[in-house]
PDB file of N, CA and C in Angstrom:
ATOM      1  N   UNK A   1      50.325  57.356  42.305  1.00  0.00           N
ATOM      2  CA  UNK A   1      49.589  56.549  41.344  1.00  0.00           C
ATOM      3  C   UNK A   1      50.242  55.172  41.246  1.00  0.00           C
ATOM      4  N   UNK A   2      49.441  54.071  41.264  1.00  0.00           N
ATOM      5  CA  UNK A   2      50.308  52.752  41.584  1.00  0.00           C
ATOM      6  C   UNK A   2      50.463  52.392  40.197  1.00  0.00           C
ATOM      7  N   UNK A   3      51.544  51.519  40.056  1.00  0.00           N
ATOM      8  CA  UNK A   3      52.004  51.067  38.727  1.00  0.00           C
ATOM      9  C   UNK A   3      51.089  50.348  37.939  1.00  0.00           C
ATOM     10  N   UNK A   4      50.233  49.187  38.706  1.00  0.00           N
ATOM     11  CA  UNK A   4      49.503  48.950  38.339  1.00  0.00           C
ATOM     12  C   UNK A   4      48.254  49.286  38.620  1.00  0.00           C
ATOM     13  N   UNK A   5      47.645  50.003  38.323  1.00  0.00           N
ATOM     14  CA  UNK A   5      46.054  50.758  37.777  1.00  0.00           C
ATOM     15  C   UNK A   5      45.087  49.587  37.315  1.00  0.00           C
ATOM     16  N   UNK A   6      44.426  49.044  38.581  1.00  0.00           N
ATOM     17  CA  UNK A   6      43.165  48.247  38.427  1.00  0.00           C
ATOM     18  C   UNK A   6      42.146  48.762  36.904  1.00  0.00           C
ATOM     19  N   UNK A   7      42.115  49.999  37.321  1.00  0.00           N
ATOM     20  CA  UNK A   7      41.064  50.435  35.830  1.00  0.00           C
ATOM     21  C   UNK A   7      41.461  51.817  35.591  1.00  0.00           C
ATOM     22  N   UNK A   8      42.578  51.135  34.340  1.00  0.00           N
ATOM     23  CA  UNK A   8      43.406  52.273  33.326  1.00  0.00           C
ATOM     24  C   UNK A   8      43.073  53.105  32.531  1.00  0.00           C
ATOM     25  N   UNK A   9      41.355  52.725  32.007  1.00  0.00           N
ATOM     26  CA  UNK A   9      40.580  53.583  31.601  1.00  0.00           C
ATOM     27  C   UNK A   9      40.282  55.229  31.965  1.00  0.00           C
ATOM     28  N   UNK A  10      40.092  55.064  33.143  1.00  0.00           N
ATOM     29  CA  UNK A  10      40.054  56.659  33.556  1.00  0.00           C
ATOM     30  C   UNK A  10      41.223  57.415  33.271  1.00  0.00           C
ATOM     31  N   UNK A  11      42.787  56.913  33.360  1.00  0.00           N
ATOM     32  CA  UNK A  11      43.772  57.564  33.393  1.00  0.00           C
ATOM     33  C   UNK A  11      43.826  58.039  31.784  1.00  0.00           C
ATOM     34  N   UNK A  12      43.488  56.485  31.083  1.00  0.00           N
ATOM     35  CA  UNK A  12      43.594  57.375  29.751  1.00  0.00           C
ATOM     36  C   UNK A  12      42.568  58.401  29.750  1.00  0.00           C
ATOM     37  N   UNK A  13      41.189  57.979  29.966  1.00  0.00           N
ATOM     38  CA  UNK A  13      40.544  59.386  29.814  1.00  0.00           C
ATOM     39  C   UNK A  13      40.838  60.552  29.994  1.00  0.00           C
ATOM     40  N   UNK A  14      41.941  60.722  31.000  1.00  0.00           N
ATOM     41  CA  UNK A  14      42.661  62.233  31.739  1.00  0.00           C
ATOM     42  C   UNK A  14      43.394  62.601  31.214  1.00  0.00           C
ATOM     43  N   UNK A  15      44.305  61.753  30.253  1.00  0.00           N
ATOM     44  CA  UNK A  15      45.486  61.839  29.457  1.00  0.00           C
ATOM     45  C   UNK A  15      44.719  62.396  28.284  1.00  0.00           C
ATOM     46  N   UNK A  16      44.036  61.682  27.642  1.00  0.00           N
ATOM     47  CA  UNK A  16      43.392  62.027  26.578  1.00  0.00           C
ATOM     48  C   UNK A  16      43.012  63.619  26.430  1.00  0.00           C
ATOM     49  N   UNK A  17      42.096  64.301  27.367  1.00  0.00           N
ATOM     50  CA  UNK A  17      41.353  65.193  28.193  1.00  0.00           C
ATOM     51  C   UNK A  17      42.921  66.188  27.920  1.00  0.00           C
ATOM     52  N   UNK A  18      43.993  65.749  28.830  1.00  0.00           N
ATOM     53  CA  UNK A  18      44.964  66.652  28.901  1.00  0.00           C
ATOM     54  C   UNK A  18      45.745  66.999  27.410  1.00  0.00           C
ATOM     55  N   UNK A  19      45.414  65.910  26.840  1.00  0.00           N
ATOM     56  CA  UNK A  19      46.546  66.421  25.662  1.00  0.00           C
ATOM     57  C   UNK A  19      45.060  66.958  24.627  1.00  0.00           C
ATOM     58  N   UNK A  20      44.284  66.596  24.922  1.00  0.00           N
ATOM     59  CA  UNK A  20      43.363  67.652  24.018  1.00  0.00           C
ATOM     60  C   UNK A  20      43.350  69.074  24.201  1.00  0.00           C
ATOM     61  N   UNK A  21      43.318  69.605  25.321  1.00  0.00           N
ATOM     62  CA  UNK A  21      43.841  70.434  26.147  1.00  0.00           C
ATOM     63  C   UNK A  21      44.424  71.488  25.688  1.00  0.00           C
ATOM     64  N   UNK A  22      45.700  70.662  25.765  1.00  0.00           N
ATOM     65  CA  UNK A  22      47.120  71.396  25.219  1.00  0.00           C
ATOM     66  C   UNK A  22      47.202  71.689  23.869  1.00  0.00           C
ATOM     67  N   UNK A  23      46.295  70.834  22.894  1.00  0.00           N
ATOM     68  CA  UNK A  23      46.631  71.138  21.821  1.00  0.00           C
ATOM     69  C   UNK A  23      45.512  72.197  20.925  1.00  0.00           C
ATOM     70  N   UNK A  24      44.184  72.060  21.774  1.00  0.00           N
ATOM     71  CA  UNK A  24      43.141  73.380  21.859  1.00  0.00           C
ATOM     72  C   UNK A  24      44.575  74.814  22.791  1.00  0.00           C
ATOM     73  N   UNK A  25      44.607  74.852  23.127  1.00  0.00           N
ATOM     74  CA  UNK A  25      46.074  76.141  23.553  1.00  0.00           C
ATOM     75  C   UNK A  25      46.656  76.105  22.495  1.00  0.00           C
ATOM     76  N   UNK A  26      47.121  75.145  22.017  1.00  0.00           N
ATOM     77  CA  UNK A  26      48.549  75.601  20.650  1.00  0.00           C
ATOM     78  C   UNK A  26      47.855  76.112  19.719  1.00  0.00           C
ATOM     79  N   UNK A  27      46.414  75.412  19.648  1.00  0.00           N
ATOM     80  CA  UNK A  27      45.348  76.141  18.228  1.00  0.00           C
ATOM     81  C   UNK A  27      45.441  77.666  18.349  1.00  0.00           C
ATOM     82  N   UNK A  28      44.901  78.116  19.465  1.00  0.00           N
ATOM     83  CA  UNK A  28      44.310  79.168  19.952  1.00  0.00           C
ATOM     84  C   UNK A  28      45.780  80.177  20.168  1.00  0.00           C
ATOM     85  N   UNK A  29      46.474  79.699  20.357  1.00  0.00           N
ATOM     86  CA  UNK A  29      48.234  80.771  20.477  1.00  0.00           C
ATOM     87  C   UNK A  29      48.117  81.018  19.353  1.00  0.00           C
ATOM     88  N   UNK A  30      47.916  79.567  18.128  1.00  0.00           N
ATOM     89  CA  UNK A  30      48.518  79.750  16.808  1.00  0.00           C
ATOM     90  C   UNK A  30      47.777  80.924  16.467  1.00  0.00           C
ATOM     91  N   UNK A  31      46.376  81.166  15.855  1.00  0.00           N
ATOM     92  CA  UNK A  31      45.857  81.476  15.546  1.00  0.00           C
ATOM     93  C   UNK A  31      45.763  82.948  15.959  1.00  0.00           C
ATOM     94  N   UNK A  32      45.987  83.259  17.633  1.00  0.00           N
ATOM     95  CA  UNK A  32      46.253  85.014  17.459  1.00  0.00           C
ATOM     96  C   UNK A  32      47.618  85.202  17.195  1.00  0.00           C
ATOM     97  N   UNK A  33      48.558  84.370  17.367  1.00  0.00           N
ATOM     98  CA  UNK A  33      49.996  84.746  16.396  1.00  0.00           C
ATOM     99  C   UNK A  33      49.786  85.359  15.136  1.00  0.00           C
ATOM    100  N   UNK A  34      49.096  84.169  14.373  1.00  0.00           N
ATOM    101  CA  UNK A  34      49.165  84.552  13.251  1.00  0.00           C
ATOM    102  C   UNK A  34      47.726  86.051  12.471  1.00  0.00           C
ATOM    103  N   UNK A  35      47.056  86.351  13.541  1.00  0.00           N
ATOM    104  CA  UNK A  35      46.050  87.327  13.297  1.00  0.00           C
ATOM    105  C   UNK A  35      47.253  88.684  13.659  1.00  0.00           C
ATOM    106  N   UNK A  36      48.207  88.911  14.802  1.00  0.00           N
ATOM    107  CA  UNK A  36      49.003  89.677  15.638  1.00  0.00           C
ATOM    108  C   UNK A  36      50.017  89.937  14.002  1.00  0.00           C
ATOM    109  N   UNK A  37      50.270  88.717  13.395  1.00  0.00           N
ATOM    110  CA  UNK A  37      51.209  89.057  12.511  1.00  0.00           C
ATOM    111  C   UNK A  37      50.485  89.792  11.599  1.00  0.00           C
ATOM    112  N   UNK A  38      49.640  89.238  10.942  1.00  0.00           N
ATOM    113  CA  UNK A  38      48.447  90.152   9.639  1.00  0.00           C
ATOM    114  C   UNK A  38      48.358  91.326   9.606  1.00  0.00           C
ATOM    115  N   UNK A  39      47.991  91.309  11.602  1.00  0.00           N
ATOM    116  CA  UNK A  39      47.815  93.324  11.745  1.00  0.00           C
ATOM    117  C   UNK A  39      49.083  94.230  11.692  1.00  0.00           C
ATOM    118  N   UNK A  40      49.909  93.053  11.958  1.00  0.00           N
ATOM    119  CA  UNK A  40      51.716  94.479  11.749  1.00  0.00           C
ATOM    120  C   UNK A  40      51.872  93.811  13.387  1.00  0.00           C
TER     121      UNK A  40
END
């Protein structure tokens, strides 16, 4: 990936995309963690 990125737009879009991503996963861990804990 060259340092300078003619059109940086897309990369953020991917970045964006990726850390939405990751943080739809942390929701979704959280959430049967905390259902896994409720049940015992």
């Amino acid at each position: 990936m060259p340092v300078l990125d003619p059109n940086p737009q897309g990369g953020q879009k991917k970045l964006l995309q990726m850390l939405g991503l990751i943080a739809g996963i942390v929701t979704v861990i959280a959430i049967v963690a905390s259902l896994a804990n409720a049940m015992g």
